[in-house]
PDB file of N, CA and C in Angstrom:
ATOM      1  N   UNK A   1     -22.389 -14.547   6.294  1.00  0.00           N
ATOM      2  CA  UNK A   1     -23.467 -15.493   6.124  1.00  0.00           C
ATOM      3  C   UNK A   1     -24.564 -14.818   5.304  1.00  0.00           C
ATOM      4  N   UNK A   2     -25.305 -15.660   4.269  1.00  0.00           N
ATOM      5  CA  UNK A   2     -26.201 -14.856   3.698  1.00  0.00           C
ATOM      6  C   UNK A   2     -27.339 -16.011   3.867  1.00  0.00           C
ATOM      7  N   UNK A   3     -28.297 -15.078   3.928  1.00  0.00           N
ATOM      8  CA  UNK A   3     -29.708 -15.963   4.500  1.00  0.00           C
ATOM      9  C   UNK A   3     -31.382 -15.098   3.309  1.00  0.00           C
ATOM     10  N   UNK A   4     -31.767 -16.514   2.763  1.00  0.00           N
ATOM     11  CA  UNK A   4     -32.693 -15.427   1.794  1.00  0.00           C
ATOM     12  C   UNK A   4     -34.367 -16.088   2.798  1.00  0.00           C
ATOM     13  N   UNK A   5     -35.198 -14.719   2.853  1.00  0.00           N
ATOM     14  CA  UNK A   5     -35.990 -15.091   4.041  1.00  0.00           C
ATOM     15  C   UNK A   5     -37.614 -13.977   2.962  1.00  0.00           C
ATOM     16  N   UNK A   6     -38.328 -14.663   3.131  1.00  0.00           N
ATOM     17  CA  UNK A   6     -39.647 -13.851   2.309  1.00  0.00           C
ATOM     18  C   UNK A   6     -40.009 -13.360   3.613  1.00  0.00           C
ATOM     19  N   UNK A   7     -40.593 -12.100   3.019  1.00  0.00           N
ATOM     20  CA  UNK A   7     -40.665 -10.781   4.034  1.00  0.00           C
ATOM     21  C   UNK A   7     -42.314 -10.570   3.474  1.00  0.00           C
ATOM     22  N   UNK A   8     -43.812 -10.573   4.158  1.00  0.00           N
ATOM     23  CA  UNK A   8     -44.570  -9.902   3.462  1.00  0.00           C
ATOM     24  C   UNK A   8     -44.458  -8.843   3.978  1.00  0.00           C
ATOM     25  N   UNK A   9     -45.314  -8.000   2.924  1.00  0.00           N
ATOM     26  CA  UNK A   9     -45.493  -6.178   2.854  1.00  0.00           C
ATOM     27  C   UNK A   9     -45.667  -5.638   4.254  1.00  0.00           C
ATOM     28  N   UNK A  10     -46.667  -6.685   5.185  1.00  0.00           N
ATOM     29  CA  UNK A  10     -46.655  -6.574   6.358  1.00  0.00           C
ATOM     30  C   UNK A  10     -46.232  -6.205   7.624  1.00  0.00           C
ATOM     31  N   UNK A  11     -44.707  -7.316   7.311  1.00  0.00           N
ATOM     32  CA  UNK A  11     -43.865  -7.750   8.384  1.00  0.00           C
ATOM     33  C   UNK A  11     -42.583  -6.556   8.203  1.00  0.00           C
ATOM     34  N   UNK A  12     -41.927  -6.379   9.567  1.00  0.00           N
ATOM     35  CA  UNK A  12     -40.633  -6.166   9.524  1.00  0.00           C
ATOM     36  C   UNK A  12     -39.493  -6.859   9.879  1.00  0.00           C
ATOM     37  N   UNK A  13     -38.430  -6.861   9.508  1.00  0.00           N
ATOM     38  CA  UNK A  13     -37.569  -8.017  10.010  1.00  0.00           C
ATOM     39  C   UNK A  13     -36.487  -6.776  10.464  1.00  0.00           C
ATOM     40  N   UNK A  14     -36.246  -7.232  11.437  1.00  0.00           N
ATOM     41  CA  UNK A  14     -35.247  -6.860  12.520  1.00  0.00           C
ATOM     42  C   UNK A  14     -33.896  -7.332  12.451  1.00  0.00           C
ATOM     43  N   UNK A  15     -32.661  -7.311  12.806  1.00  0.00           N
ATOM     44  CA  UNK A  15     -31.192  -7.251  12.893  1.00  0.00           C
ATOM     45  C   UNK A  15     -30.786  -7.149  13.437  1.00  0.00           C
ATOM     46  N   UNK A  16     -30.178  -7.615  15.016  1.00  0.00           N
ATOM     47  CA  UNK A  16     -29.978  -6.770  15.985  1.00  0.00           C
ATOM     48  C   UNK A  16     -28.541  -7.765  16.578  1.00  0.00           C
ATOM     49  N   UNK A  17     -27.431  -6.479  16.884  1.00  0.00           N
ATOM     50  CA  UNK A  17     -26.387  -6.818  16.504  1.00  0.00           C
ATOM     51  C   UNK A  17     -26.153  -7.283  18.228  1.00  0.00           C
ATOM     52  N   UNK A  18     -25.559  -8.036  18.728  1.00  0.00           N
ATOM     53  CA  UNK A  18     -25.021  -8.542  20.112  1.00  0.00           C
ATOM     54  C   UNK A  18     -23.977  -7.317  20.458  1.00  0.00           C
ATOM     55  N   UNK A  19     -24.210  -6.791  21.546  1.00  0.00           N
ATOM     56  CA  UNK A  19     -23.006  -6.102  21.647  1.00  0.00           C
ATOM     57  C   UNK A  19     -22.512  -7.129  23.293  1.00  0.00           C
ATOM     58  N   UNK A  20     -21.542  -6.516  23.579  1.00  0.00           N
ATOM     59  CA  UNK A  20     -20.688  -7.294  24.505  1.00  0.00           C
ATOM     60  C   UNK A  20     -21.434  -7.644  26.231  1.00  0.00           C
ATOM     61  N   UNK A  21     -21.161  -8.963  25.992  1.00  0.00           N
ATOM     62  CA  UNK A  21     -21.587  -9.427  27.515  1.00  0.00           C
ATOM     63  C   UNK A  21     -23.510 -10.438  26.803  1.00  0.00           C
ATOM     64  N   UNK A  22     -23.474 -10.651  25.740  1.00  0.00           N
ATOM     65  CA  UNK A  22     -24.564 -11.039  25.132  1.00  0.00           C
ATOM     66  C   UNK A  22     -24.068 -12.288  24.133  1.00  0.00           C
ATOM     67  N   UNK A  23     -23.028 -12.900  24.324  1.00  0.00           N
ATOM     68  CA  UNK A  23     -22.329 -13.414  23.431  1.00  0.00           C
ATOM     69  C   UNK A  23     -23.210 -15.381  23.758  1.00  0.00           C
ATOM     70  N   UNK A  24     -23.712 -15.517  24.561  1.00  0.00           N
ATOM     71  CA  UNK A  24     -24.103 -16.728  24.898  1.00  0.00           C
ATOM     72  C   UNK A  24     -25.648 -16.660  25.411  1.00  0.00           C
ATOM     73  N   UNK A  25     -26.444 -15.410  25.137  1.00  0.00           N
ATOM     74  CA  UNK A  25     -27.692 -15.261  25.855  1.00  0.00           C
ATOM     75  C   UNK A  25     -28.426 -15.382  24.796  1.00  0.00           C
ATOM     76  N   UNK A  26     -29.510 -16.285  24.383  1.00  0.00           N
ATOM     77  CA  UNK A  26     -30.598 -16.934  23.904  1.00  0.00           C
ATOM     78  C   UNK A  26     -31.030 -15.989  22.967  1.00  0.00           C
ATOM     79  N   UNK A  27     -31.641 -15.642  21.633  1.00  0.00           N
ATOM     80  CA  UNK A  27     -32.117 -14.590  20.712  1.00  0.00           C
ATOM     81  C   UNK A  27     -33.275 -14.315  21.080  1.00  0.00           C
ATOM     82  N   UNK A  28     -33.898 -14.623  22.018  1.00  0.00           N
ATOM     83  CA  UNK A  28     -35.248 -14.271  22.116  1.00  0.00           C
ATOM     84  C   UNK A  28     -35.264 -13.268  23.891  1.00  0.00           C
ATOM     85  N   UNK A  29     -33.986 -13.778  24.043  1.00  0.00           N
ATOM     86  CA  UNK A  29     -34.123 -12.536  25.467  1.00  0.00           C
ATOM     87  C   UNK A  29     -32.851 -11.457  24.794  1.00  0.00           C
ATOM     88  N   UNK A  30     -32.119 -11.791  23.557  1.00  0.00           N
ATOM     89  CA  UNK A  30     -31.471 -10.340  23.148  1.00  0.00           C
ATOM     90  C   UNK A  30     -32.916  -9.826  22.627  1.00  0.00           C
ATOM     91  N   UNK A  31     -33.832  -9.847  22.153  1.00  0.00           N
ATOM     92  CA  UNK A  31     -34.811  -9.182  21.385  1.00  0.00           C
ATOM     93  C   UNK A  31     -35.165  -8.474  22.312  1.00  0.00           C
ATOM     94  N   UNK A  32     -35.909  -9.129  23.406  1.00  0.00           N
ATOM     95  CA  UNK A  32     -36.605  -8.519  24.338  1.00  0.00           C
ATOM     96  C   UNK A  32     -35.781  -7.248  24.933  1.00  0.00           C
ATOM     97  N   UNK A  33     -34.677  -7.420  25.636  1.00  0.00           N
ATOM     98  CA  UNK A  33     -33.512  -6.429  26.108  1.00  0.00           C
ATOM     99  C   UNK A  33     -33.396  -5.633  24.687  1.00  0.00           C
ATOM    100  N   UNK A  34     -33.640  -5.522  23.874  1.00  0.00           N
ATOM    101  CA  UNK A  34     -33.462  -4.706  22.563  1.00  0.00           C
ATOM    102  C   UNK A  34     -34.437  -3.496  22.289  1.00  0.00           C
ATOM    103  N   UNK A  35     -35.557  -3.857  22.924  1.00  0.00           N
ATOM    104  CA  UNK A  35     -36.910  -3.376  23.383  1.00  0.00           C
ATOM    105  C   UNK A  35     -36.401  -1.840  24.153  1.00  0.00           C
ATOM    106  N   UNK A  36     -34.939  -0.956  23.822  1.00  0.00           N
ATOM    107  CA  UNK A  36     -35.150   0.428  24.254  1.00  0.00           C
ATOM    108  C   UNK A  36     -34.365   0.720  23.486  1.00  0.00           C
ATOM    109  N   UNK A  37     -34.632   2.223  23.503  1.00  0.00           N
ATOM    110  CA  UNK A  37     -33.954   2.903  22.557  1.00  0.00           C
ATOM    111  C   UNK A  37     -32.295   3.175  23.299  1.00  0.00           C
ATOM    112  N   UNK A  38     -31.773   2.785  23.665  1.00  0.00           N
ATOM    113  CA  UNK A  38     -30.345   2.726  24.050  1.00  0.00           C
ATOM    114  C   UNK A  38     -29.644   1.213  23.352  1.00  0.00           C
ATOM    115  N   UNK A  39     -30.066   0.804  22.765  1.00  0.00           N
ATOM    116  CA  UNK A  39     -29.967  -0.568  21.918  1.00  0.00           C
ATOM    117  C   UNK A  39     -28.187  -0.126  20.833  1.00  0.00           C
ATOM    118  N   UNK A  40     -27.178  -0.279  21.483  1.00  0.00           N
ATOM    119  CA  UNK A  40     -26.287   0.074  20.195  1.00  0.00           C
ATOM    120  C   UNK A  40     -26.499  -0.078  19.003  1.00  0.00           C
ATOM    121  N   UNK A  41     -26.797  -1.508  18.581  1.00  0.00           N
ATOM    122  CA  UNK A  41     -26.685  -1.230  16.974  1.00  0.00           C
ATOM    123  C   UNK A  41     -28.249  -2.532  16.305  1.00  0.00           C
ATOM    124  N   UNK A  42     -28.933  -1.423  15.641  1.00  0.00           N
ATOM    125  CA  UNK A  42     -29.747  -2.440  14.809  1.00  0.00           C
ATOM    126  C   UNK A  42     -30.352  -2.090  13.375  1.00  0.00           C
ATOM    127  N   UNK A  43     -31.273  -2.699  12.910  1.00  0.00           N
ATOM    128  CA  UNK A  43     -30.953  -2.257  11.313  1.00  0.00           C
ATOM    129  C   UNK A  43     -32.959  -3.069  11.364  1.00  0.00           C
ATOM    130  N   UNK A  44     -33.361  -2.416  10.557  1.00  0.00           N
ATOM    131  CA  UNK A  44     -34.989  -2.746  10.448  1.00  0.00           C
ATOM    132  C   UNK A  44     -35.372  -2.683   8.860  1.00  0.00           C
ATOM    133  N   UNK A  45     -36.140  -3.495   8.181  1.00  0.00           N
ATOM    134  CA  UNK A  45     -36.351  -3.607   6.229  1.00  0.00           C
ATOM    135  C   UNK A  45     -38.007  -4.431   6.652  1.00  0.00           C
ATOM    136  N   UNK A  46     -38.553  -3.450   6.062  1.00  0.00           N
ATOM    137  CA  UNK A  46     -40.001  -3.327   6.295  1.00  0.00           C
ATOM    138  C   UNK A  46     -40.651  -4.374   4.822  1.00  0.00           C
ATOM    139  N   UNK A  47     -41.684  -5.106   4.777  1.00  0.00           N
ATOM    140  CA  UNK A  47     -41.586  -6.523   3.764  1.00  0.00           C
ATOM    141  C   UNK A  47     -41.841  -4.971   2.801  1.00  0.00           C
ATOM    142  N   UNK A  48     -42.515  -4.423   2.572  1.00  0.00           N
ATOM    143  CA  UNK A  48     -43.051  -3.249   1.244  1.00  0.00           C
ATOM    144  C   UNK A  48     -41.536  -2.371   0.200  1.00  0.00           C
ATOM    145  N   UNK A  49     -40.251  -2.708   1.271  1.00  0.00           N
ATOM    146  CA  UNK A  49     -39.060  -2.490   1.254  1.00  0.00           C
ATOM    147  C   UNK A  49     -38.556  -3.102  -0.234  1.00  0.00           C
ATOM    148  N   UNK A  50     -39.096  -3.884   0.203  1.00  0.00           N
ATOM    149  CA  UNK A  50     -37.866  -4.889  -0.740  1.00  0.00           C
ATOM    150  C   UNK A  50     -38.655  -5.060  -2.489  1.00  0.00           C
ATOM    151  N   UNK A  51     -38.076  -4.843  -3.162  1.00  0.00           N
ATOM    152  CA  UNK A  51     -38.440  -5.395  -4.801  1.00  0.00           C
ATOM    153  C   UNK A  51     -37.512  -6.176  -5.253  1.00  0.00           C
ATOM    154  N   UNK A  52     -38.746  -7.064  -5.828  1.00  0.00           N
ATOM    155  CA  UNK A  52     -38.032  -8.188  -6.605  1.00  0.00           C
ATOM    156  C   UNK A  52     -37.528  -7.716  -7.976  1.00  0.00           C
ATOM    157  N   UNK A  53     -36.408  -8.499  -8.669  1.00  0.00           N
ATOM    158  CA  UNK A  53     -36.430  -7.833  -9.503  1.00  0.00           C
ATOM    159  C   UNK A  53     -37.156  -8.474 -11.072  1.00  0.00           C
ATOM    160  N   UNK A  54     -37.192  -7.500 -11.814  1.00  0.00           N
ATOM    161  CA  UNK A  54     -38.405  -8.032 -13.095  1.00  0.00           C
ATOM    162  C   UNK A  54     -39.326  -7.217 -13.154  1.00  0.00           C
TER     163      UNK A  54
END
């Protein structure tokens, strides 16, 4: 799936992958439960990250 999403310089956008037993639980309580560093897998792109190109 590809998803195009404006990021300001500000913001970070988050990624955070479901690991097992999370397959039907709401995105806003995986976030929260995501909230430690034992989190298997996630990926973070800070808005200052990204260049357009031109």
């Amino acid at each position: 799936m590809l998803v195009t999403i404006e990021l300001a310089d500000d913001e970070v956008l988050v990624a955070l992958k479901r690991p097992e037993g999370y397959e039907d639980t709401h995105p806003k309580l995986v976030a929260e439960d995501a909230i430690r560093e034992d989190w298997p897998e996630y990926r973070t792109i800070h808005g200052d990250e990204i260049k357009t190109p031109g």
